[in-house]
Protein backbone atom coordinates (compact mmCIF):
# COMPACT_ATOMS: atom_id res chain seq x y z
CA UNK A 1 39.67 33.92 -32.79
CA UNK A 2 40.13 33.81 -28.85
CA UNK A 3 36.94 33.76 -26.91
CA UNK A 4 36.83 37.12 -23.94
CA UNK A 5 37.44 35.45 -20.13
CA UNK A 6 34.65 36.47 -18.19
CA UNK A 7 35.73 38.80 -15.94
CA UNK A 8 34.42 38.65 -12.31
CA UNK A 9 32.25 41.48 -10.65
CA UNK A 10 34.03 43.71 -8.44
CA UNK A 11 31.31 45.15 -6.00
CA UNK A 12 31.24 48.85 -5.21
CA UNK A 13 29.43 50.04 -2.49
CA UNK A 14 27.98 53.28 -2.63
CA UNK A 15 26.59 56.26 -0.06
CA UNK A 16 24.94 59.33 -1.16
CA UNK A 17 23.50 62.06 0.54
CA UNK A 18 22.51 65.48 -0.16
CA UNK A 19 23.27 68.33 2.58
CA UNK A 20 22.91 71.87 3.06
CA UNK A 21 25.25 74.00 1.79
CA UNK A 22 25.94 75.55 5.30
CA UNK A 23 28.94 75.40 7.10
CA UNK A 24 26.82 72.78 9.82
CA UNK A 25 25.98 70.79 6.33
CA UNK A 26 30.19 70.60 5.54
CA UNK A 27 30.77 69.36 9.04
CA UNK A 28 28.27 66.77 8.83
CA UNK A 29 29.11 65.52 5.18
CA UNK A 30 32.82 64.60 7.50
CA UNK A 31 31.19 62.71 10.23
CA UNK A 32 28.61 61.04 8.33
CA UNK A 33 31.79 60.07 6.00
CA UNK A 34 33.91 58.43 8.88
CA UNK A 35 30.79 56.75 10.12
CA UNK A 36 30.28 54.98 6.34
CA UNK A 37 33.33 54.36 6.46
CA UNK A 38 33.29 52.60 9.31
CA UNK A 39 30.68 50.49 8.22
CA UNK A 40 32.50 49.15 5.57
CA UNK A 41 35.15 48.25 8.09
CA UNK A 42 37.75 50.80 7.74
CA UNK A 43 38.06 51.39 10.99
CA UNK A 44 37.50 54.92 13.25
CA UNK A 45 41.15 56.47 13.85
CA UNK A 46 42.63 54.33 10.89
CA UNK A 47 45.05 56.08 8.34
CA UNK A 48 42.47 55.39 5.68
CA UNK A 49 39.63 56.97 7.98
CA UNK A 50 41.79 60.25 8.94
CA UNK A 51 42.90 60.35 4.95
CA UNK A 52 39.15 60.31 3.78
CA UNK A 53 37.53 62.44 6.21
CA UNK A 54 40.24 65.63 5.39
CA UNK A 55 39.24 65.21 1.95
CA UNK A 56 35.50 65.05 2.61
CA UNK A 57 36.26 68.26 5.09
CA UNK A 58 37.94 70.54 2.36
CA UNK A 59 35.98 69.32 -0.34
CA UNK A 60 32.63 70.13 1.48
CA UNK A 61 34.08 73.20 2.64
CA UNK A 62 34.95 74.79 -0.98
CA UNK A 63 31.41 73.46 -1.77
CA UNK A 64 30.18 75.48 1.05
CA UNK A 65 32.12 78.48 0.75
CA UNK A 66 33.12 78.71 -3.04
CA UNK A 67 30.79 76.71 -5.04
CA UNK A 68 27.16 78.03 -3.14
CA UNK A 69 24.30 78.79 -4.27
CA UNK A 70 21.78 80.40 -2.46
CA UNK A 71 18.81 77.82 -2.00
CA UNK A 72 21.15 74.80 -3.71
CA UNK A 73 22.17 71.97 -1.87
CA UNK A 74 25.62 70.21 -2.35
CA UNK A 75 25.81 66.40 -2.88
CA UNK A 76 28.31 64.05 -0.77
CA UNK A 77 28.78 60.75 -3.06
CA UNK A 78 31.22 57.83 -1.63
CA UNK A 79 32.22 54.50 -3.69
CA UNK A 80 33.95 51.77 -1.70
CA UNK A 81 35.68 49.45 -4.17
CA UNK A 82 37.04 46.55 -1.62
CA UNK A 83 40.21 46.24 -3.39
CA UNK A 84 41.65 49.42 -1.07
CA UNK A 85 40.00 52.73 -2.77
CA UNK A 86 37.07 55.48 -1.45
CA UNK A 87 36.39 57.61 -4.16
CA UNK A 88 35.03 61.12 -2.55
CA UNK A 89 32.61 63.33 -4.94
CA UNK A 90 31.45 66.61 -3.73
CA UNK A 91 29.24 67.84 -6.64
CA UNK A 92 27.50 71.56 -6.23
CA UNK A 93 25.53 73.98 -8.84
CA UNK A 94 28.23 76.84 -9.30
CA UNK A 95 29.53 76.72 -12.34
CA UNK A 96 33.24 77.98 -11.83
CA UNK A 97 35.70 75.12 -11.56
CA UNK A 98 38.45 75.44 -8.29
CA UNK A 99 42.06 75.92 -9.62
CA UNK A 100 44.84 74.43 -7.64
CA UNK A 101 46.95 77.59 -6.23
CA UNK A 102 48.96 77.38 -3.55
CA UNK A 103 49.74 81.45 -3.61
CA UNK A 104 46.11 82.37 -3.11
CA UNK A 105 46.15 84.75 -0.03
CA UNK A 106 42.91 84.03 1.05
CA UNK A 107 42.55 80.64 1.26
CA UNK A 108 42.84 78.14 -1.79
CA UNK A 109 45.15 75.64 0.05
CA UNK A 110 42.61 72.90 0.83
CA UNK A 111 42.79 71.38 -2.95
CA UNK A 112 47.02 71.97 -2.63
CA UNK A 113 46.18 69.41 1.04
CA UNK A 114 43.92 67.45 -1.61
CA UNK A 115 46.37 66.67 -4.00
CA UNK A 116 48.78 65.43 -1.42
CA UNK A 117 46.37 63.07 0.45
CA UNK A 118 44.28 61.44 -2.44
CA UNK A 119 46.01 59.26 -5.44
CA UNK A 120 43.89 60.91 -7.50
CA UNK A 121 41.83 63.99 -8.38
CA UNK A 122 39.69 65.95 -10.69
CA UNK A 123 37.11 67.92 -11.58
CA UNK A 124 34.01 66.72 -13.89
CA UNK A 125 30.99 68.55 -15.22
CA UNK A 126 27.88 67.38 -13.78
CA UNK A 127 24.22 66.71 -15.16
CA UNK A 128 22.45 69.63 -15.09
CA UNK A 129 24.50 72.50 -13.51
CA UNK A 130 27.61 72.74 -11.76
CA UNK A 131 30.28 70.09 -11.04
CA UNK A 132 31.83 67.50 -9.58
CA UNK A 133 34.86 67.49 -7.34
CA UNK A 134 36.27 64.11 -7.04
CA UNK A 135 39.52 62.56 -5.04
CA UNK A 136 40.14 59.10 -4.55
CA UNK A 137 41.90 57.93 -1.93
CA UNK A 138 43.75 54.89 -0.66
CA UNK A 139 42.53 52.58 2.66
CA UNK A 140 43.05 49.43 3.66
CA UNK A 141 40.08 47.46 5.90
CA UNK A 142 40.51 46.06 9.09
CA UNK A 143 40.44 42.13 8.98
CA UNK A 144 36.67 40.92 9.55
CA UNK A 145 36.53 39.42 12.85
CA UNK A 146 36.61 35.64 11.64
CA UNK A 147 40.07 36.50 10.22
CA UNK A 148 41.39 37.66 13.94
CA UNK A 149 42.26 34.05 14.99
CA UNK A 150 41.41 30.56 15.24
CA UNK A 151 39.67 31.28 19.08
CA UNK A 152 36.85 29.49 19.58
CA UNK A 153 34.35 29.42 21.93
CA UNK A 154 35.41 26.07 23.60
CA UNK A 155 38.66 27.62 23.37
CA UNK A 156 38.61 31.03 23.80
CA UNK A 157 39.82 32.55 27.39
CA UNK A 158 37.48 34.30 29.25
CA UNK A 159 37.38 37.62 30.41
CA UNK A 160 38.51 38.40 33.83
């Protein structure tokens, strides 16, 4: 009988926040996205960056606009994993579930734009009512700035 290798912890780091399902609360759910993003050092302007914040955009505008609820809230949820993949879930109260169709007249492109950016994507019921919308995406981090060189300060040239 083999003994299970331990395997070790991959950390996942999370933001959450609730917004207003408004068209102000889909534009914010964007910036506040780039700005987390940011923080975990994919970088403003980067690939990864642009990639994530179009998903956030049309997910949080088919929250908005298709999946409201008058007095509901939707939910922006981000998960970092650090080995290159933001997973974006945009969870609201309506029930109906968006269908992927490229012919709709009115609209109903953003999830066709979804499907080509992100690696992945679905949609999951959620507790209580409503559901999910989920899309995960691939970035890739800057290098932290001890990786950038060997400068140091005895070393390092200074600015002019």
């Amino acid at each position: 009988m083999s003994v299970p290798q331990a395997q070790e912890a991959v950390p996942v780091s999370v933001f959450v926040q609730r917004l207003s399902a408004t068209r102000r609360g889909a534009r914010v759910a964007r910036r506040l996205a780039v700005l987390q993003l940011d923080e975990w050092n994919v970088p403003y302007n980067s690939e990864g960056s642009e990639t994530v914040a179009l998903v956030v955009a049309e997910l949080a505008a088919n929250a908005v606009l298709h999946g409201r609820v008058p007095g509901r809230d939707f939910e922006l949820c981000l998960r970092y994993d650090p080995a290159g993949t933001v997973r974006v879930e945009v969870s609201d109260t309506h029930p109906a579930h968006p269908v992927l169709s490229p012919e709709q007249a009115d609209g109903g492109r953003g999830l066709v734009l979804v499907a080509d950016l992100a690696t992945r994507w679905g949609v999951q019921p959620r507790k209580g009512p409503g559901k999910t919308v989920w899309a995960e995406c691939a970035v890739t981090r800057a290098k932290p700035v001890e990786d950038e060189g060997s400068l140091t300060p005895d070393t390092a040239t200074p600015a002019r």
